[in-house]
Every structure is written in C-alpha cells, then in structure tokens.
N, C-alpha and C. Protein backbone atom coordinates (compact mmCIF):
# COMPACT_ATOMS: atom_id res chain seq x y z
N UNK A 1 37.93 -22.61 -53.75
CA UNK A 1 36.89 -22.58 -52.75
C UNK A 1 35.69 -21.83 -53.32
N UNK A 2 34.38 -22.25 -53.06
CA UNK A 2 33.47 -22.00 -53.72
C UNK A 2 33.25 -20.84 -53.03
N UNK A 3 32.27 -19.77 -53.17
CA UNK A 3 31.29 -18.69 -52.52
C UNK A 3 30.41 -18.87 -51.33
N UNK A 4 29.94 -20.05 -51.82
CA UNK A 4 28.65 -20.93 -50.80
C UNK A 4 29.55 -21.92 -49.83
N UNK A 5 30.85 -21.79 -50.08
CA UNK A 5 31.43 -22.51 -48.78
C UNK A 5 31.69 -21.49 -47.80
N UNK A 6 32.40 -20.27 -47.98
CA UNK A 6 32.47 -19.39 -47.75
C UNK A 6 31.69 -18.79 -46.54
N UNK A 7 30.36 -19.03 -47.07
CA UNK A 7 29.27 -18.75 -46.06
C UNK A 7 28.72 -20.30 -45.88
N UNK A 8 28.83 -20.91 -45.46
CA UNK A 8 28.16 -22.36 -45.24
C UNK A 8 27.56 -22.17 -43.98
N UNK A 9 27.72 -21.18 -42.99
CA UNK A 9 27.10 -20.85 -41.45
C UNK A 9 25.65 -20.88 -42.32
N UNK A 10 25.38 -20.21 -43.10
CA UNK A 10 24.09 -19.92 -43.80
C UNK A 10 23.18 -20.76 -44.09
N UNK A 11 23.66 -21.96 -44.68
CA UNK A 11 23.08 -23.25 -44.98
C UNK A 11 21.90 -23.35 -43.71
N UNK A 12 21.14 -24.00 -43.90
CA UNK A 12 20.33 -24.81 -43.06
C UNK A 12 21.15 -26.22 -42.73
N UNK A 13 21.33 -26.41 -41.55
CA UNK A 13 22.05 -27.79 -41.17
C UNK A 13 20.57 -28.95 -40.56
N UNK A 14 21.10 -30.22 -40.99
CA UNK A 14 20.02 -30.83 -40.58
C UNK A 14 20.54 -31.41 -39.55
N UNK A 15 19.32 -31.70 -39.05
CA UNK A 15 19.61 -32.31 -37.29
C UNK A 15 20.31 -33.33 -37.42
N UNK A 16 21.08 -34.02 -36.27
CA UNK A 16 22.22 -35.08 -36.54
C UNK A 16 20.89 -36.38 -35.86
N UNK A 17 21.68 -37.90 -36.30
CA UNK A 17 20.33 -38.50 -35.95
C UNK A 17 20.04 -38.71 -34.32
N UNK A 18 20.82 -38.56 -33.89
CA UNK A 18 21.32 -38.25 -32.31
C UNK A 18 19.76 -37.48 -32.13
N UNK A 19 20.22 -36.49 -32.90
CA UNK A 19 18.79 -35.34 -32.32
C UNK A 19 17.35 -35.82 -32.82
N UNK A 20 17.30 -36.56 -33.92
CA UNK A 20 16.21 -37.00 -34.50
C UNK A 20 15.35 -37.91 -33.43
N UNK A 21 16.39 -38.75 -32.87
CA UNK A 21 16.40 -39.86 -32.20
C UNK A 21 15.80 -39.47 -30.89
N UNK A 22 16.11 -38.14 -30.55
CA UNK A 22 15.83 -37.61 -29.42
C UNK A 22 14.52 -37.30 -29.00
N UNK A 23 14.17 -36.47 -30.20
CA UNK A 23 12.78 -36.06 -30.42
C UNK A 23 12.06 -37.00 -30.37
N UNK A 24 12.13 -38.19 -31.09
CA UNK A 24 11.05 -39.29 -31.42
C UNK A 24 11.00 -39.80 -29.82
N UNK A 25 11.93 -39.79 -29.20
CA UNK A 25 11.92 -40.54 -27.84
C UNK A 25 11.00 -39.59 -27.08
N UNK A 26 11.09 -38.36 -27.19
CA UNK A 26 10.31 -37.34 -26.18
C UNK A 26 8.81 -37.48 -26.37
N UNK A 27 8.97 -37.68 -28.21
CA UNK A 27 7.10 -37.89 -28.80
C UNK A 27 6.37 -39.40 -27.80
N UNK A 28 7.01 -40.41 -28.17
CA UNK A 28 6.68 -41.50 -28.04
C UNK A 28 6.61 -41.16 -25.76
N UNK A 29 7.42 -40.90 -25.23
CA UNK A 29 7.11 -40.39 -24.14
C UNK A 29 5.83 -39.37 -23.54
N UNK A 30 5.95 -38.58 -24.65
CA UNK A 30 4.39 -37.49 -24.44
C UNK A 30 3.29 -38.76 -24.41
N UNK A 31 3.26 -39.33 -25.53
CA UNK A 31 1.99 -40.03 -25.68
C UNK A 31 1.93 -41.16 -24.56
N UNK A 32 2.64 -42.00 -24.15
CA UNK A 32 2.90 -42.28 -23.08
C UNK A 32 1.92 -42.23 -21.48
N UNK A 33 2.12 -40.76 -21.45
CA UNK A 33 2.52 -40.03 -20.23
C UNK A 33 0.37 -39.60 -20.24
N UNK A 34 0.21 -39.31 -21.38
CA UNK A 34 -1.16 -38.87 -21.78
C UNK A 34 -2.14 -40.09 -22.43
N UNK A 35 -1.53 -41.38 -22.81
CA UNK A 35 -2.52 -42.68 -22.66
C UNK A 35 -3.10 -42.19 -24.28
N UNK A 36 -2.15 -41.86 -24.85
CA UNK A 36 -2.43 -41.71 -26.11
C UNK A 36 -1.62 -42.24 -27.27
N UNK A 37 -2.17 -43.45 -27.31
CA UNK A 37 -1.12 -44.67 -28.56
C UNK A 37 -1.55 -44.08 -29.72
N UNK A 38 -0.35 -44.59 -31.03
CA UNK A 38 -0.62 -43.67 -32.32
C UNK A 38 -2.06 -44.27 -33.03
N UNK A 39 -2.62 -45.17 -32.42
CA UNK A 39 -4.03 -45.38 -33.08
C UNK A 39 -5.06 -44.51 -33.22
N UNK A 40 -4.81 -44.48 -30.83
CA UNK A 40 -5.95 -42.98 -31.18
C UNK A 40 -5.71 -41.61 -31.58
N UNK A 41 -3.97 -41.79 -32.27
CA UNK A 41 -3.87 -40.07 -32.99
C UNK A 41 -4.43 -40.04 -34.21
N UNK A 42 -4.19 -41.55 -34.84
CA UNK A 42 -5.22 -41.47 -35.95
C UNK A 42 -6.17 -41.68 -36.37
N UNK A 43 -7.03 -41.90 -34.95
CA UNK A 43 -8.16 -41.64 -35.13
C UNK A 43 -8.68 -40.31 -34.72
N UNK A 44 -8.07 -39.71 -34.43
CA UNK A 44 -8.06 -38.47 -33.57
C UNK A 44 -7.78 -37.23 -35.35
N UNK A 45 -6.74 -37.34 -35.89
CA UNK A 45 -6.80 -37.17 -36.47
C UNK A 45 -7.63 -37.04 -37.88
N UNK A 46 -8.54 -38.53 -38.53
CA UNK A 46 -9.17 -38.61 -39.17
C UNK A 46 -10.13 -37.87 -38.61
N UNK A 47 -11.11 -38.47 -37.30
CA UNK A 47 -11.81 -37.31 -37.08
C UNK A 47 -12.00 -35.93 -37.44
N UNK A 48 -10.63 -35.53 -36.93
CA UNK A 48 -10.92 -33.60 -36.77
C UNK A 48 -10.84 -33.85 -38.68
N UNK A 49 -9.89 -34.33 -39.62
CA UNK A 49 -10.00 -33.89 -40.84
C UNK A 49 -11.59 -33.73 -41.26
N UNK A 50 -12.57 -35.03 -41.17
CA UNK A 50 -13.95 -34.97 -41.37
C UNK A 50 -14.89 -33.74 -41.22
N UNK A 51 -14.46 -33.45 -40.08
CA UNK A 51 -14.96 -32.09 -39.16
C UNK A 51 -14.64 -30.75 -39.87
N UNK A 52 -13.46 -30.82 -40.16
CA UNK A 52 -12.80 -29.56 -40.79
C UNK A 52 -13.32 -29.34 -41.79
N UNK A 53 -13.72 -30.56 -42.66
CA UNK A 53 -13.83 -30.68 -43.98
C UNK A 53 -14.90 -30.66 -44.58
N UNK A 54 -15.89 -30.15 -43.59
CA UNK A 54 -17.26 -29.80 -43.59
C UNK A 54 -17.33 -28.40 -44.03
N UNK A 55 -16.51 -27.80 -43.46
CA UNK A 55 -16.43 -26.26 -43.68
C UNK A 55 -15.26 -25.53 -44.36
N UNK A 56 -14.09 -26.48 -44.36
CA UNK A 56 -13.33 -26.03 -45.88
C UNK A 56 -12.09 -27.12 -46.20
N UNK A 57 -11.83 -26.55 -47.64
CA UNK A 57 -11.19 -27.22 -48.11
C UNK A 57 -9.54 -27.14 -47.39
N UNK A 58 -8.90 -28.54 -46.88
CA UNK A 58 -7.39 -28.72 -45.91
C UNK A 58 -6.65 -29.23 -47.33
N UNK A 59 -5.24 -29.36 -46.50
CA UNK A 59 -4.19 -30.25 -48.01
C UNK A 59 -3.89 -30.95 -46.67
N UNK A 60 -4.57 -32.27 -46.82
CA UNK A 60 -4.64 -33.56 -45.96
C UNK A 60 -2.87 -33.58 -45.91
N UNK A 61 -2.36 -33.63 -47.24
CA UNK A 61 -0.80 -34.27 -47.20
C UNK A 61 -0.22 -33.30 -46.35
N UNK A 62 -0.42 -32.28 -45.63
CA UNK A 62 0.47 -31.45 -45.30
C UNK A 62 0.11 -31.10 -43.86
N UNK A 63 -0.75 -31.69 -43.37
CA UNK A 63 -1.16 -31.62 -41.78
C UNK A 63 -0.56 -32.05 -41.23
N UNK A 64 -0.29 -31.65 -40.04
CA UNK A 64 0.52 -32.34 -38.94
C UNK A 64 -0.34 -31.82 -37.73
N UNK A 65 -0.31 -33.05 -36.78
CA UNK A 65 -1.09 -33.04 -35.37
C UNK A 65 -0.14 -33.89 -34.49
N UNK A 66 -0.08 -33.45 -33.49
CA UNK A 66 1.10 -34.12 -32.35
C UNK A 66 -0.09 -33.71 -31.35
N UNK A 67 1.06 -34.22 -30.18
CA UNK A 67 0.84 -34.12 -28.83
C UNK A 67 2.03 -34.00 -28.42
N UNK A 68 2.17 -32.63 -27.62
CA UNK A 68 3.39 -32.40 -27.30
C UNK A 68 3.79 -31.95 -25.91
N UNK A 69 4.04 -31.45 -25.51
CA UNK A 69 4.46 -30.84 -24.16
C UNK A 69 4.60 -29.13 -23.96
N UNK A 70 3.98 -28.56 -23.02
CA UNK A 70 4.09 -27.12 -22.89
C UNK A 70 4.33 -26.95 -21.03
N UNK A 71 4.90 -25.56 -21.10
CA UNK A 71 4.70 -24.77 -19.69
C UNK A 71 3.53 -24.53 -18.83
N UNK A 72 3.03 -25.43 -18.04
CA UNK A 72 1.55 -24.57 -17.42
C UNK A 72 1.64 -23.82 -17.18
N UNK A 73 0.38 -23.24 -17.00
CA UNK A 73 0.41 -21.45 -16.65
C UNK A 73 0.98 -20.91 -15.54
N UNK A 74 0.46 -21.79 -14.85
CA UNK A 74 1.23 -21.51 -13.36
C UNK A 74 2.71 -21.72 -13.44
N UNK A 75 3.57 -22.07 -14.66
CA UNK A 75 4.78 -22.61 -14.33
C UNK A 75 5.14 -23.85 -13.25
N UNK A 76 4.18 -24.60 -12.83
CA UNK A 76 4.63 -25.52 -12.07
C UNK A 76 4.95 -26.97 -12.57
N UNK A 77 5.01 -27.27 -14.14
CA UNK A 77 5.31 -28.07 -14.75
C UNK A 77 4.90 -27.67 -15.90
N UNK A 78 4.79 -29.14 -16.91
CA UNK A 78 4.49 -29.09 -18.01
C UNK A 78 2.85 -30.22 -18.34
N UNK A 79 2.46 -29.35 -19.08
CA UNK A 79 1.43 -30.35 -19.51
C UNK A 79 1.25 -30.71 -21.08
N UNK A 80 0.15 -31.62 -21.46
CA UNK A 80 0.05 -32.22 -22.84
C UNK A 80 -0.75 -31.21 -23.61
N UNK A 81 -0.29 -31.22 -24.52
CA UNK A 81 -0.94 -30.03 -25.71
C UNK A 81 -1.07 -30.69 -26.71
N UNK A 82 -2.42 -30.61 -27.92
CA UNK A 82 -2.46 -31.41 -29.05
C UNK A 82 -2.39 -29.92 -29.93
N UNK A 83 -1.79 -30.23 -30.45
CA UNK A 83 -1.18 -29.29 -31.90
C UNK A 83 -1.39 -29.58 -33.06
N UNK A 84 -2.04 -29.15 -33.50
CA UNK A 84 -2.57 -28.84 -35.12
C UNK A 84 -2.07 -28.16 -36.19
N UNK A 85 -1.33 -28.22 -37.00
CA UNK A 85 -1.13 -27.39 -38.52
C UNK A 85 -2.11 -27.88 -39.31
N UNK A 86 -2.80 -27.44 -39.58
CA UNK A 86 -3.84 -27.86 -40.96
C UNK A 86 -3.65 -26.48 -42.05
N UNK A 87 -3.12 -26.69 -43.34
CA UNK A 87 -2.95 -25.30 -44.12
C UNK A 87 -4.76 -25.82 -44.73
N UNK A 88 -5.18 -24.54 -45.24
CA UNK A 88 -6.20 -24.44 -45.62
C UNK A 88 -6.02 -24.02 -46.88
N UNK A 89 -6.66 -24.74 -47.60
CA UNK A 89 -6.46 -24.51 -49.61
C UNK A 89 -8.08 -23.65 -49.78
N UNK A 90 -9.50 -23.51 -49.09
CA UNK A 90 -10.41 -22.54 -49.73
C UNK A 90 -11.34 -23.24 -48.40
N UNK A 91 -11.73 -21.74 -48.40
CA UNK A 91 -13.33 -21.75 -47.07
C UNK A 91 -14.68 -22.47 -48.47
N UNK A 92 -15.33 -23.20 -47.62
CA UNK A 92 -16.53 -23.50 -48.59
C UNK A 92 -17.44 -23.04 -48.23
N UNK A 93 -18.35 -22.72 -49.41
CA UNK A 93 -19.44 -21.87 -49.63
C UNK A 93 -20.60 -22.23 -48.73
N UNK A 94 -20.90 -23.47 -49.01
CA UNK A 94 -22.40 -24.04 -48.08
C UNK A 94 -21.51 -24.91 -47.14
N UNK A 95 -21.28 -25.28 -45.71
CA UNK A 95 -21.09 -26.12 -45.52
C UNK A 95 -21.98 -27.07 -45.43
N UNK A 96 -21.61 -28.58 -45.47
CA UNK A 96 -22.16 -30.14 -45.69
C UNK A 96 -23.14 -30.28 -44.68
C-alpha cells in the first residue's frame, strides 16, 4: 500500500458527472430565467474584454464570466448576478 493511498481523503476528488450535469442544468436555467442566451454572454463578454483592455493588460484564456444566482439582500429570494474573473497580467501606462 502506497503512502498517498493512505491519505487519499487528501486528494482533490473530482465532481461525479451527476454533479457536472447538475451545474450545467442550473447555468443553462439562470440564463433562462434572466433572457440571457449564450450569444449575448458572448457578446457580453467580448465587450467588457475591449473595455478592460483599454486600460490593462487581461489573460483572455483564463477569464471566466457567468451569470449566476445569489441571496437578495432582503433574503426574500434569489437573484441574477454576472460574475467576472478576469486575472490581470499589467495596468497600462497611457490608456487607448
């Protein structure tokens, strides 16, 4: 028996496709629910990159933007949230 079996709790486990399956159903439901087909995420998307990219340098490959679901404030449901990761590789000097 190896060491790393030993501790295998440790591992990172990946989601089963059950759960994969799940998620994609909830995404495709958000957008749905908010009249937002994946066209206008990517256009939604290209946009903000343009925008961003005026004032610094993004790693396009590594963005992620959804629309997802949150708690209203009030707690009386949930509403649509657009979510952004953009990592930033350098602020530019002049912007465009």
């Amino acid at each position: 028996m190896d060491l790393f079996d030993l501790f295998g709790f440790l591992k990172k486990k990946e989601p089963s496709s059950g759960t994969v399956a799940k998620d994609r159903l909830k995404l495709v439901l958000v957008h749905d629910r908010v009249n937002c087909s994946s066209q206008v995420l990517e256009m939604l998307k290209g946009d903000i990159i343009k925008v961003i990219s005026n004032y610094m340098e993004i790693d396009e490959d590594e963005l992620d933007i959804n629309i997802t679901q949150t708690r209203s404030e009030d707690n009386s449901g949930t509403v649509p949230v657009l979510y952004a990761n953009i990592p930033i590789k350098s602020m530019r000097r002049n912007a465009n």
